[in-house]
C-alpha atoms as a PDB file:
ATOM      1  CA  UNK A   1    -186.654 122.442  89.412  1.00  0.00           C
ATOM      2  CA  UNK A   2    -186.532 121.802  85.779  1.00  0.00           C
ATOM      3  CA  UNK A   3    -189.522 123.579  84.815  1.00  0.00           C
ATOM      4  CA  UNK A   4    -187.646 126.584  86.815  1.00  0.00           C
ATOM      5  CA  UNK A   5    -184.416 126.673  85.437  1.00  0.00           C
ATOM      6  CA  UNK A   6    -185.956 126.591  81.299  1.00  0.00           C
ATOM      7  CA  UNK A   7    -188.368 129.452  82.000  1.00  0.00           C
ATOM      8  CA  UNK A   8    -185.033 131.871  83.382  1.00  0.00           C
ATOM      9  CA  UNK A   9    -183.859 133.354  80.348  1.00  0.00           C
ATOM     10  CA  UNK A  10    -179.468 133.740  80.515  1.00  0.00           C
ATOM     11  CA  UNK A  11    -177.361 136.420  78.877  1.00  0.00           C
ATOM     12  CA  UNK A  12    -175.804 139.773  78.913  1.00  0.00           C
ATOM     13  CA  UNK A  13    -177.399 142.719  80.763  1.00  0.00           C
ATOM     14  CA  UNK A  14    -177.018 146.106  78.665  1.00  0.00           C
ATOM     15  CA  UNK A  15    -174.927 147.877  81.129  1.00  0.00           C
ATOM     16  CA  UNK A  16    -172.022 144.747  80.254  1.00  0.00           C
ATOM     17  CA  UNK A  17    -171.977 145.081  76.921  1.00  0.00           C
ATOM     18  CA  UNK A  18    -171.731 148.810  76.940  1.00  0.00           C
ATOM     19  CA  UNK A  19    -168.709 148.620  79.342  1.00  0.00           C
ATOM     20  CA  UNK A  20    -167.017 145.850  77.322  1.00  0.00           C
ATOM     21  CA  UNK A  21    -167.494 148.158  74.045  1.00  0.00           C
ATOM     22  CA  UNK A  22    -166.132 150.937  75.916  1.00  0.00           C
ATOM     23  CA  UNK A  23    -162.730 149.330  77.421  1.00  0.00           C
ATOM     24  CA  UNK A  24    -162.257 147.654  73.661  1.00  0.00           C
ATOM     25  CA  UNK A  25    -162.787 151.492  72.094  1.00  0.00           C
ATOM     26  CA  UNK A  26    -160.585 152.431  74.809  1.00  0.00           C
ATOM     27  CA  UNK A  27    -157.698 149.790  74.100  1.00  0.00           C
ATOM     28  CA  UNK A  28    -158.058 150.912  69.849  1.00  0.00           C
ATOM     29  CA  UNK A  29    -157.549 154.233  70.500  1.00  0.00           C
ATOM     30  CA  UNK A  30    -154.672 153.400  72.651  1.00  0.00           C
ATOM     31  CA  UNK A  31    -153.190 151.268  70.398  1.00  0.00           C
ATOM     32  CA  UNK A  32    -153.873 153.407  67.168  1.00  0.00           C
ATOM     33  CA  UNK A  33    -151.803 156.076  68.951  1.00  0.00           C
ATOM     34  CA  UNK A  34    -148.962 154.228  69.037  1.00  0.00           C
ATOM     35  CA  UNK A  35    -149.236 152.862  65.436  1.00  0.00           C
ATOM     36  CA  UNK A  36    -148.902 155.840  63.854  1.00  0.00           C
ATOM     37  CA  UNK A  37    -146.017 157.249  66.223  1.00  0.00           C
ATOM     38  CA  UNK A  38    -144.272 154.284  64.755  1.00  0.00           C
ATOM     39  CA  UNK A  39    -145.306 154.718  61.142  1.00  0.00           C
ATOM     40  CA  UNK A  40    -143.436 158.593  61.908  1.00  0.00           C
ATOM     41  CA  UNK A  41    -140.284 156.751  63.458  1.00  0.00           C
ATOM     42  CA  UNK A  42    -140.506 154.687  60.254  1.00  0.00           C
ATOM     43  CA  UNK A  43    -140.466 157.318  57.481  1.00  0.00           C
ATOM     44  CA  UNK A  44    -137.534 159.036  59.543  1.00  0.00           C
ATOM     45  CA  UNK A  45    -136.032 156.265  59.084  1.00  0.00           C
ATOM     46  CA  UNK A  46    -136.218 156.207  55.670  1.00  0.00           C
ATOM     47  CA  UNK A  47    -135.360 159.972  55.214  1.00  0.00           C
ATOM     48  CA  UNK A  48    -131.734 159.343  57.028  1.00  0.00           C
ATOM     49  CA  UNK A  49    -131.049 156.095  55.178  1.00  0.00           C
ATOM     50  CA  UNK A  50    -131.687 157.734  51.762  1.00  0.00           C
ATOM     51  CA  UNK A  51    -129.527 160.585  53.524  1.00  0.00           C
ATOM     52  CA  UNK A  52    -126.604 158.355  54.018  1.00  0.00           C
ATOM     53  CA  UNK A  53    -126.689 156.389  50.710  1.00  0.00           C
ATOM     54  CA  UNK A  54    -126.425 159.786  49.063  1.00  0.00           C
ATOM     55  CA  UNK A  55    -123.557 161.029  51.213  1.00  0.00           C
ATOM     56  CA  UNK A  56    -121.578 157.405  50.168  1.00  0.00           C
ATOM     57  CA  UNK A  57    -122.965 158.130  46.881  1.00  0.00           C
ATOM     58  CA  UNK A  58    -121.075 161.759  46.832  1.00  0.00           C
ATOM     59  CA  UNK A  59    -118.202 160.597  48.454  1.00  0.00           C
ATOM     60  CA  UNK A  60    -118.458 157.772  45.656  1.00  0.00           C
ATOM     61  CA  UNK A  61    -118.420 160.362  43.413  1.00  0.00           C
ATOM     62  CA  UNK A  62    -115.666 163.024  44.331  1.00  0.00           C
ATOM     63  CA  UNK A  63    -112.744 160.176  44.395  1.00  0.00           C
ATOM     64  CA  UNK A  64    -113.104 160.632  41.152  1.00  0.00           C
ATOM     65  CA  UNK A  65    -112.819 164.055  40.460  1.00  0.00           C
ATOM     66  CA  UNK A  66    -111.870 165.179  44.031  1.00  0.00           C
ATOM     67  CA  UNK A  67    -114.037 168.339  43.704  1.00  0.00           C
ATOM     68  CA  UNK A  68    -117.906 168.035  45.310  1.00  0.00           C
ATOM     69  CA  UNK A  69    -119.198 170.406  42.676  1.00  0.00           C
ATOM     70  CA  UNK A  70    -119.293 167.583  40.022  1.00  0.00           C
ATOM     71  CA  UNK A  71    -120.880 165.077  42.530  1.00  0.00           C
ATOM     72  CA  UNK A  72    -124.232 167.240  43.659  1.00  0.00           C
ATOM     73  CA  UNK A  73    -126.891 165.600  41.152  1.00  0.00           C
ATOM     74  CA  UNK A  74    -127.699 168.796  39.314  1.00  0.00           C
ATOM     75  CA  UNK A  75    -126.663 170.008  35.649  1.00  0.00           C
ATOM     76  CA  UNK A  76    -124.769 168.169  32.505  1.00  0.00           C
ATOM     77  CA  UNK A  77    -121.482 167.884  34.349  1.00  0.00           C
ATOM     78  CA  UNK A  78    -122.783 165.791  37.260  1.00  0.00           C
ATOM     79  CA  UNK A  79    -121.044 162.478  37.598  1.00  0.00           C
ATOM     80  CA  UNK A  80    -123.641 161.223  40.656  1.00  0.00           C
ATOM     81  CA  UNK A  81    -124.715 158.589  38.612  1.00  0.00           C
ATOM     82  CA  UNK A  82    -127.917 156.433  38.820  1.00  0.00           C
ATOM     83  CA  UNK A  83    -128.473 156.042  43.039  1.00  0.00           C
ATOM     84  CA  UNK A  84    -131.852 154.583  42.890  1.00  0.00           C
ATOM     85  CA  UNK A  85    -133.057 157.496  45.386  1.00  0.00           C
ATOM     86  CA  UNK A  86    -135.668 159.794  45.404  1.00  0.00           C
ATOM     87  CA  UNK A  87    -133.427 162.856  44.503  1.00  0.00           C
ATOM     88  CA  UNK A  88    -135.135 166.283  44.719  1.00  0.00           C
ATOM     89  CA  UNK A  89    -136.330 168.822  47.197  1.00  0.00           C
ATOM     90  CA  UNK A  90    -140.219 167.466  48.048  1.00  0.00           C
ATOM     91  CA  UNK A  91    -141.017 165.165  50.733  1.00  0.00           C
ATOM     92  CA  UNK A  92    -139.727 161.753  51.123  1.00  0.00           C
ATOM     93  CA  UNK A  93    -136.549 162.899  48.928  1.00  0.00           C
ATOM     94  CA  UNK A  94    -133.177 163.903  49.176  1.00  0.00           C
ATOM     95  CA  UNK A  95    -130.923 166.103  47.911  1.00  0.00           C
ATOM     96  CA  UNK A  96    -127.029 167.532  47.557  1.00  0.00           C
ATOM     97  CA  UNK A  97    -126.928 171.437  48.723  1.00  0.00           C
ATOM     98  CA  UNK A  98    -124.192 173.683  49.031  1.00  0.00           C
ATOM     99  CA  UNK A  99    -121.262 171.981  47.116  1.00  0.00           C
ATOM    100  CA  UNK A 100    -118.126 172.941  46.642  1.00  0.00           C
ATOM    101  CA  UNK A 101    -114.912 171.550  46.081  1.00  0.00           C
ATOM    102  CA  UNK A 102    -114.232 170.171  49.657  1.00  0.00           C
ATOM    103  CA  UNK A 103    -117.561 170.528  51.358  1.00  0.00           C
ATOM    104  CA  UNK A 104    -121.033 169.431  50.651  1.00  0.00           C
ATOM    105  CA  UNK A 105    -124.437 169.054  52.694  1.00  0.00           C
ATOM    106  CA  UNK A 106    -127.149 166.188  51.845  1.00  0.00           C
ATOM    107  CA  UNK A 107    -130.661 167.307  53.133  1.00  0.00           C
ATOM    108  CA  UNK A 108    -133.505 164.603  53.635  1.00  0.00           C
ATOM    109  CA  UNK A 109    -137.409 165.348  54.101  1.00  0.00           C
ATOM    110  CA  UNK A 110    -139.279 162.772  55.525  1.00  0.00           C
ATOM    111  CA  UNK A 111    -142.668 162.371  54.379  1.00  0.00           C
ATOM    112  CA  UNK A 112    -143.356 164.026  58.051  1.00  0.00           C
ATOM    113  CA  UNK A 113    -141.592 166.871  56.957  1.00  0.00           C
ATOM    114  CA  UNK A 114    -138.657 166.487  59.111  1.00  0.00           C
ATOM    115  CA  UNK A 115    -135.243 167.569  58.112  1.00  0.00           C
ATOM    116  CA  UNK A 116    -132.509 165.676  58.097  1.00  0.00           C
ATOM    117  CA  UNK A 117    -128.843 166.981  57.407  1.00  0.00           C
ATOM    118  CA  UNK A 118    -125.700 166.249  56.450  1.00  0.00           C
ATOM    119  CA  UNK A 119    -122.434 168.909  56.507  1.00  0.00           C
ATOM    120  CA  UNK A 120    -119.279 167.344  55.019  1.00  0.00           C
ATOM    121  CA  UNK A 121    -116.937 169.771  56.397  1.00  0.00           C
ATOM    122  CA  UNK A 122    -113.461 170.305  54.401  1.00  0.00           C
ATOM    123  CA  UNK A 123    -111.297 168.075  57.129  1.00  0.00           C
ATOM    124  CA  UNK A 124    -113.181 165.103  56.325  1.00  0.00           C
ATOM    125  CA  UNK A 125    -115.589 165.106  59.297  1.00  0.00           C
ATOM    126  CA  UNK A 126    -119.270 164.751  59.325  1.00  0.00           C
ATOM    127  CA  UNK A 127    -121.953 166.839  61.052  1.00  0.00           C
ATOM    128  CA  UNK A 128    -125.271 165.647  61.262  1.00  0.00           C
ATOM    129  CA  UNK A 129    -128.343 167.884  62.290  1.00  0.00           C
ATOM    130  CA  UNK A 130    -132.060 167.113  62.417  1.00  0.00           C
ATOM    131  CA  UNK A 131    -135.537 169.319  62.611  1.00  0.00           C
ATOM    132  CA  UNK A 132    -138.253 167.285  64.278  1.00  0.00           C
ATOM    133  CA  UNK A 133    -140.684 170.452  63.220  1.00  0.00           C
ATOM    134  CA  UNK A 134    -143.606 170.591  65.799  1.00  0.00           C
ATOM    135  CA  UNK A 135    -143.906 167.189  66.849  1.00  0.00           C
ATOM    136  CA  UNK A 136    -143.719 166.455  70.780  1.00  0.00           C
ATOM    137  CA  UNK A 137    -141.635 163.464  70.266  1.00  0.00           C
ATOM    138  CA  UNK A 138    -139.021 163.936  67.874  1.00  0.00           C
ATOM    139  CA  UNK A 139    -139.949 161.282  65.558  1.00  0.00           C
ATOM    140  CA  UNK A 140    -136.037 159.927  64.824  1.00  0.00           C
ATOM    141  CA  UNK A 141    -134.272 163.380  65.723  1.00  0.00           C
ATOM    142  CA  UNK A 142    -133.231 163.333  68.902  1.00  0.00           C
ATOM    143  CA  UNK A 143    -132.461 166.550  70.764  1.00  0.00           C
ATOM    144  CA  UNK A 144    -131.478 168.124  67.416  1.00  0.00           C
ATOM    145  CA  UNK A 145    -128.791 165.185  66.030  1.00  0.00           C
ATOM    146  CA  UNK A 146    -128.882 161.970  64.344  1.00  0.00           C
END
């Protein structure tokens, strides 16, 4: 019995390995999927945060002079001050549009190129739109609001 057992060799036929690679393979690419839908959700994320600091940042701003036109980031008479965000039009930034003296839009691009907007409209309420772009599902705009 001894002499039986020690000449049977033990171990993994090919056709089990090749299925185990192909369920791990299939588990990655499952899981990779969902990574980077979450990396998307993540940038958006970003986008309408830096889109909110900037609208406290121009509200900030116009209780000073009580006119939005001084409080939009651009030329020698802006009184924005230093926000710490990334103000401009490329991706991953955000920027004041349209000012005037009682209404003003903030527009965020996520890094997905997303669009994320703000309307300040003159009775002191707040409209805020999203453009997912292509993408199936939306990434953090939901049915066209935020």
């Amino acid at each position: 019995m001894r002499t039986r057992l020690r000449s049977e060799e033990s171990g993994f036929t090919l056709v089990e390995v090749l299925v185990v690679v192909l369920v791990i393979g299939i588990l990655a690419a499952i899981a990779l999927a969902m990574f980077s839908t979450e990396k998307q959700k993540g940038q958006d994320a970003d986008a309408k945060s830096n889109a909110s600091a900037l609208v406290a940042a121009v509200d900030r701003c116009n209780v000073e002079w009580d006119d939005f036109t001084f409080c939009d980031g651009q030329g020698s008479d802006d009184d924005l001050g230093e926000t710490g965000l990334p103000i401009g039009s490329g991706r991953g930034q955000v920027k004041v549009t349209d000012s005037s003296r009682n209404t003003f839009t903030v527009t965020a691009l996520s890094p997905e190129s997303h669009h994320f907007v703000v309307v300040q409209k003159p009775d002191g309420t707040q409209l805020r739109t999203c453009d997912a772009g292509t993408t199936t599902d939306g990434g953090g705009c939901s049915q066209g609001s935020w």
